[in-house]
Protein backbone atom coordinates (compact mmCIF):
# COMPACT_ATOMS: atom_id res chain seq x y z
CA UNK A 1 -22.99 25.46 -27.77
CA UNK A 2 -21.40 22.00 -28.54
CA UNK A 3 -17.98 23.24 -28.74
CA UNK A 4 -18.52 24.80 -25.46
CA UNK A 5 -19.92 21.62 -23.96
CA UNK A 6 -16.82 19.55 -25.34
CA UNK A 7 -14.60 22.73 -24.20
CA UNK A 8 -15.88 21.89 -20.66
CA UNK A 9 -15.51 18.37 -21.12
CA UNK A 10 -12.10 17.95 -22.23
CA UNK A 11 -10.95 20.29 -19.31
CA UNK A 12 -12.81 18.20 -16.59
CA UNK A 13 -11.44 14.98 -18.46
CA UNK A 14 -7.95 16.15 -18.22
CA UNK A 15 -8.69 17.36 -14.41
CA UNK A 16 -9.98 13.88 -13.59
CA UNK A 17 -6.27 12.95 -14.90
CA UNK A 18 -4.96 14.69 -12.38
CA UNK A 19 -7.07 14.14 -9.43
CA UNK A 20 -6.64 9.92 -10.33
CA UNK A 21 -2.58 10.87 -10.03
CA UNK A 22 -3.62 12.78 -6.29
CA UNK A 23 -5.32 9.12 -5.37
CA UNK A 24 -2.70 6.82 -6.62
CA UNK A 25 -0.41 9.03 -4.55
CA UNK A 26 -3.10 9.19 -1.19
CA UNK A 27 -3.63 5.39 -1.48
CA UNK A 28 0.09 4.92 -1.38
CA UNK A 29 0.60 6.77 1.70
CA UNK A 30 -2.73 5.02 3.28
CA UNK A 31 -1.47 1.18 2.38
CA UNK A 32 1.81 2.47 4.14
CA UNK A 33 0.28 3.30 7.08
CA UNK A 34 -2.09 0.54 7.21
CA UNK A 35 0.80 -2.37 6.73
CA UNK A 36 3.07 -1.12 9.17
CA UNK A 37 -0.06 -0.57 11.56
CA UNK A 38 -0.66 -4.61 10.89
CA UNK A 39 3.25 -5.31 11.09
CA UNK A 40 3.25 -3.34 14.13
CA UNK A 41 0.08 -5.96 15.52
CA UNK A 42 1.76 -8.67 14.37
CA UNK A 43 5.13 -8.19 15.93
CA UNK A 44 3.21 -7.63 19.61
CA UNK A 45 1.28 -10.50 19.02
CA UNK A 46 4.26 -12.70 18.19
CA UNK A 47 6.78 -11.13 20.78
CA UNK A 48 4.65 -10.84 23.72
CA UNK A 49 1.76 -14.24 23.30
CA UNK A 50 3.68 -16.07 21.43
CA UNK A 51 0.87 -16.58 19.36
CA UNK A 52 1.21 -18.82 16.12
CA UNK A 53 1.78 -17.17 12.80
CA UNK A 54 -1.87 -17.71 11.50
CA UNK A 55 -3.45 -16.06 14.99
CA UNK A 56 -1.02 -13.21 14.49
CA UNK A 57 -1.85 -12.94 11.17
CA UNK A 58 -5.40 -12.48 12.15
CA UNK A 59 -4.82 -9.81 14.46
CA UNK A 60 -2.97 -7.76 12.04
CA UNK A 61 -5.74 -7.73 9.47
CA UNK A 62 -8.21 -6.19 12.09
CA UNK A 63 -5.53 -3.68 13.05
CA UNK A 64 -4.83 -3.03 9.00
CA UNK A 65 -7.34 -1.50 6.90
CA UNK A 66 -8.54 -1.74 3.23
CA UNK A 67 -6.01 -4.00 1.08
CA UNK A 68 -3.60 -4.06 4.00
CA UNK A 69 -6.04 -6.48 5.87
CA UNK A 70 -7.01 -8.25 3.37
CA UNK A 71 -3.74 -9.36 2.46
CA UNK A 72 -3.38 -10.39 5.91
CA UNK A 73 -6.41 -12.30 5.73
CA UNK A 74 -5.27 -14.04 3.08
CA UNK A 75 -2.11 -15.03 4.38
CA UNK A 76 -3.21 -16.08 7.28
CA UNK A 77 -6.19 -18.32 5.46
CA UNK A 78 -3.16 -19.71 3.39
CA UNK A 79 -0.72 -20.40 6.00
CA UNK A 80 -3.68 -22.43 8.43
CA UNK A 81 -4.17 -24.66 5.00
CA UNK A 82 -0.65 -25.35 4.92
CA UNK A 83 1.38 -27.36 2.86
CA UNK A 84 3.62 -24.58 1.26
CA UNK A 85 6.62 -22.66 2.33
CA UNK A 86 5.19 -19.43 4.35
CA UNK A 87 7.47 -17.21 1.70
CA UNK A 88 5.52 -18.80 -0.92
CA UNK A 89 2.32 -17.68 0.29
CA UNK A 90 3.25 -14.03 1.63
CA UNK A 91 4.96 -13.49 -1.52
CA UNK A 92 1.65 -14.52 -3.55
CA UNK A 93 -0.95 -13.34 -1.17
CA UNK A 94 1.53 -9.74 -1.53
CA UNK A 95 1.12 -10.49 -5.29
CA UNK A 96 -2.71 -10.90 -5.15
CA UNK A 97 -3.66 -7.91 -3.03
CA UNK A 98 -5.01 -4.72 -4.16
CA UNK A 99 -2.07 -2.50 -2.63
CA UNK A 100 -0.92 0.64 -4.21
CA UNK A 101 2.96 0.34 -3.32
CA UNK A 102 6.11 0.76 -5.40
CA UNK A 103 8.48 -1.33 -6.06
CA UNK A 104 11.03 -0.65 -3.17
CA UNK A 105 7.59 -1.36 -0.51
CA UNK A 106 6.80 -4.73 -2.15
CA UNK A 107 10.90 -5.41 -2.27
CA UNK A 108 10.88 -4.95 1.36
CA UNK A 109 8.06 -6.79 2.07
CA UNK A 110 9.42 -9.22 0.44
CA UNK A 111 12.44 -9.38 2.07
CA UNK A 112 10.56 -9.90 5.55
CA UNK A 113 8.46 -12.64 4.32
CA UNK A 114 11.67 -14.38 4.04
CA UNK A 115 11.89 -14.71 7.77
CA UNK A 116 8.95 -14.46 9.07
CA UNK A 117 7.75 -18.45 10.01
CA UNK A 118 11.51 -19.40 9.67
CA UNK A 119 13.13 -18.16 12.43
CA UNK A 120 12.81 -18.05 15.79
CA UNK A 121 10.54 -15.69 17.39
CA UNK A 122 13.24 -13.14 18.83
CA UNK A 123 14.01 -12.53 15.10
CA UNK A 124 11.04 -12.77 13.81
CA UNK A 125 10.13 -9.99 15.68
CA UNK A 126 13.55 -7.73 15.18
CA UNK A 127 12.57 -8.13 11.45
CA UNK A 128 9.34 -7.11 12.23
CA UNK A 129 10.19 -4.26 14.17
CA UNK A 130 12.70 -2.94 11.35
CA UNK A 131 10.20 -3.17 8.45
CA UNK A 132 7.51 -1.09 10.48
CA UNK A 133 10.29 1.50 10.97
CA UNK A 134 11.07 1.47 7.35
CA UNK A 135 7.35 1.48 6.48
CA UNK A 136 6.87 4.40 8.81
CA UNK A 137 9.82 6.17 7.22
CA UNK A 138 8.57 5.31 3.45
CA UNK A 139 5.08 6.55 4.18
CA UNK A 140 6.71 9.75 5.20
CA UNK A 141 8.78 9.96 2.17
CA UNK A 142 5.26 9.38 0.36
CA UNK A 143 3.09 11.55 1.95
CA UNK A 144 5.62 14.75 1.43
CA UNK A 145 5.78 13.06 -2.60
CA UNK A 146 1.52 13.53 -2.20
CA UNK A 147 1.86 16.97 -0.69
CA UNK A 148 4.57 18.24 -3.05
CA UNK A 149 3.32 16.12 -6.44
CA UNK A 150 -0.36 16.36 -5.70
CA UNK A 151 -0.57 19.79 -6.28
CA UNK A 152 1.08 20.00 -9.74
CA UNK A 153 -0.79 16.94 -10.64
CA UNK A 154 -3.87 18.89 -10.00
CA UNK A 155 -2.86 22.38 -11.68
CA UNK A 156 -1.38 19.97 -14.75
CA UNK A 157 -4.51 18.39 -15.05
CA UNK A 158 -6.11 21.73 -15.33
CA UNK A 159 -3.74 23.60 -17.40
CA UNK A 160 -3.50 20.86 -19.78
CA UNK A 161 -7.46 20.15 -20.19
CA UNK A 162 -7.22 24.51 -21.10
CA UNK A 163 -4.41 24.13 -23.16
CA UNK A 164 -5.79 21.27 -25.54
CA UNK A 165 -9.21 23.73 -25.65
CA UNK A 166 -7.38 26.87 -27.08
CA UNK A 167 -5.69 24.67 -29.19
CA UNK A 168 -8.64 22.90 -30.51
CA UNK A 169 -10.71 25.70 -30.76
């Protein structure tokens, strides 16, 4: 009876592996989305108000959900303190937040904070425009990765929890 209680365990155990590899892979394409759905926001808010880079800030956290808005939050409770460099902060507050991204995302993230709050408004919002196009285009590239990867995540998870129980037993 035990052996067929830890039989049963180690095969949900190593399913549970597999199913936390489907999240890491759902949150990725959901943090897309919800960043270029703030970027998007942002780049109406600066183009067409005018509105300063805190205020626009603002509106893309309530168009952003989950870690998207609060790293918007926190960049735009940074930037109304002042007294740093607006790369500074968007690089940190990009640091701090709990997004699921690769590398590549936070590169080009980073790349935009380099202009946003520097330039002029015309480019702020061609940069801003560009990055939600290449955030649209990465969460696609991520969400076929999800559909593709999830599934052998899930049938590894399975077939490995089985394996290690017919080798163990």
């Amino acid at each position: 009876m035990i052996r067929l209680m830890g039989a049963a365990l180690l095969t949900a155990g190593c399913a549970a592996l597999g199913l936390a590899g489907v999240a890491r892979l759902e949150g990725r394409v959901r943090d897309l989305g919800a960043l270029a759905a703030g970027l998007d926001a942002m780049e109406r808010e600066l183009g067409w108000r005018l509105a300063p880079l805190p205020d626009a800030l603002e509106t893309a956290g309530r168009a952003a959900g989950g870690g998207a808005a609060r790293f918007f939050a926190q960049c735009a409770g940074a930037a109304r303190e002042g007294g740093r460099a607006f790369q500074e902060l968007w690089r940190d507050s990009l640091e701090a937040a709990p997004l699921r991204l690769a590398e590549g995302d936070r590169a080009l993230l980073r790349r935009l904070g380099q202009v946003l709050g520097r330039y002029d408004a015309d480019s702020q919002r061609r940069a801003l425009a560009e990055a939600v196009a290449e955030l649209r285009a990465l969460r696609a590239e991520a969400a076929e990765d999800r559909r593709r990867l999830g599934r052998v995540y899930g049938v590894l998870g399975v077939a490995g929890g089985l394996l290690l129980v017919i080798l163990l037993i």
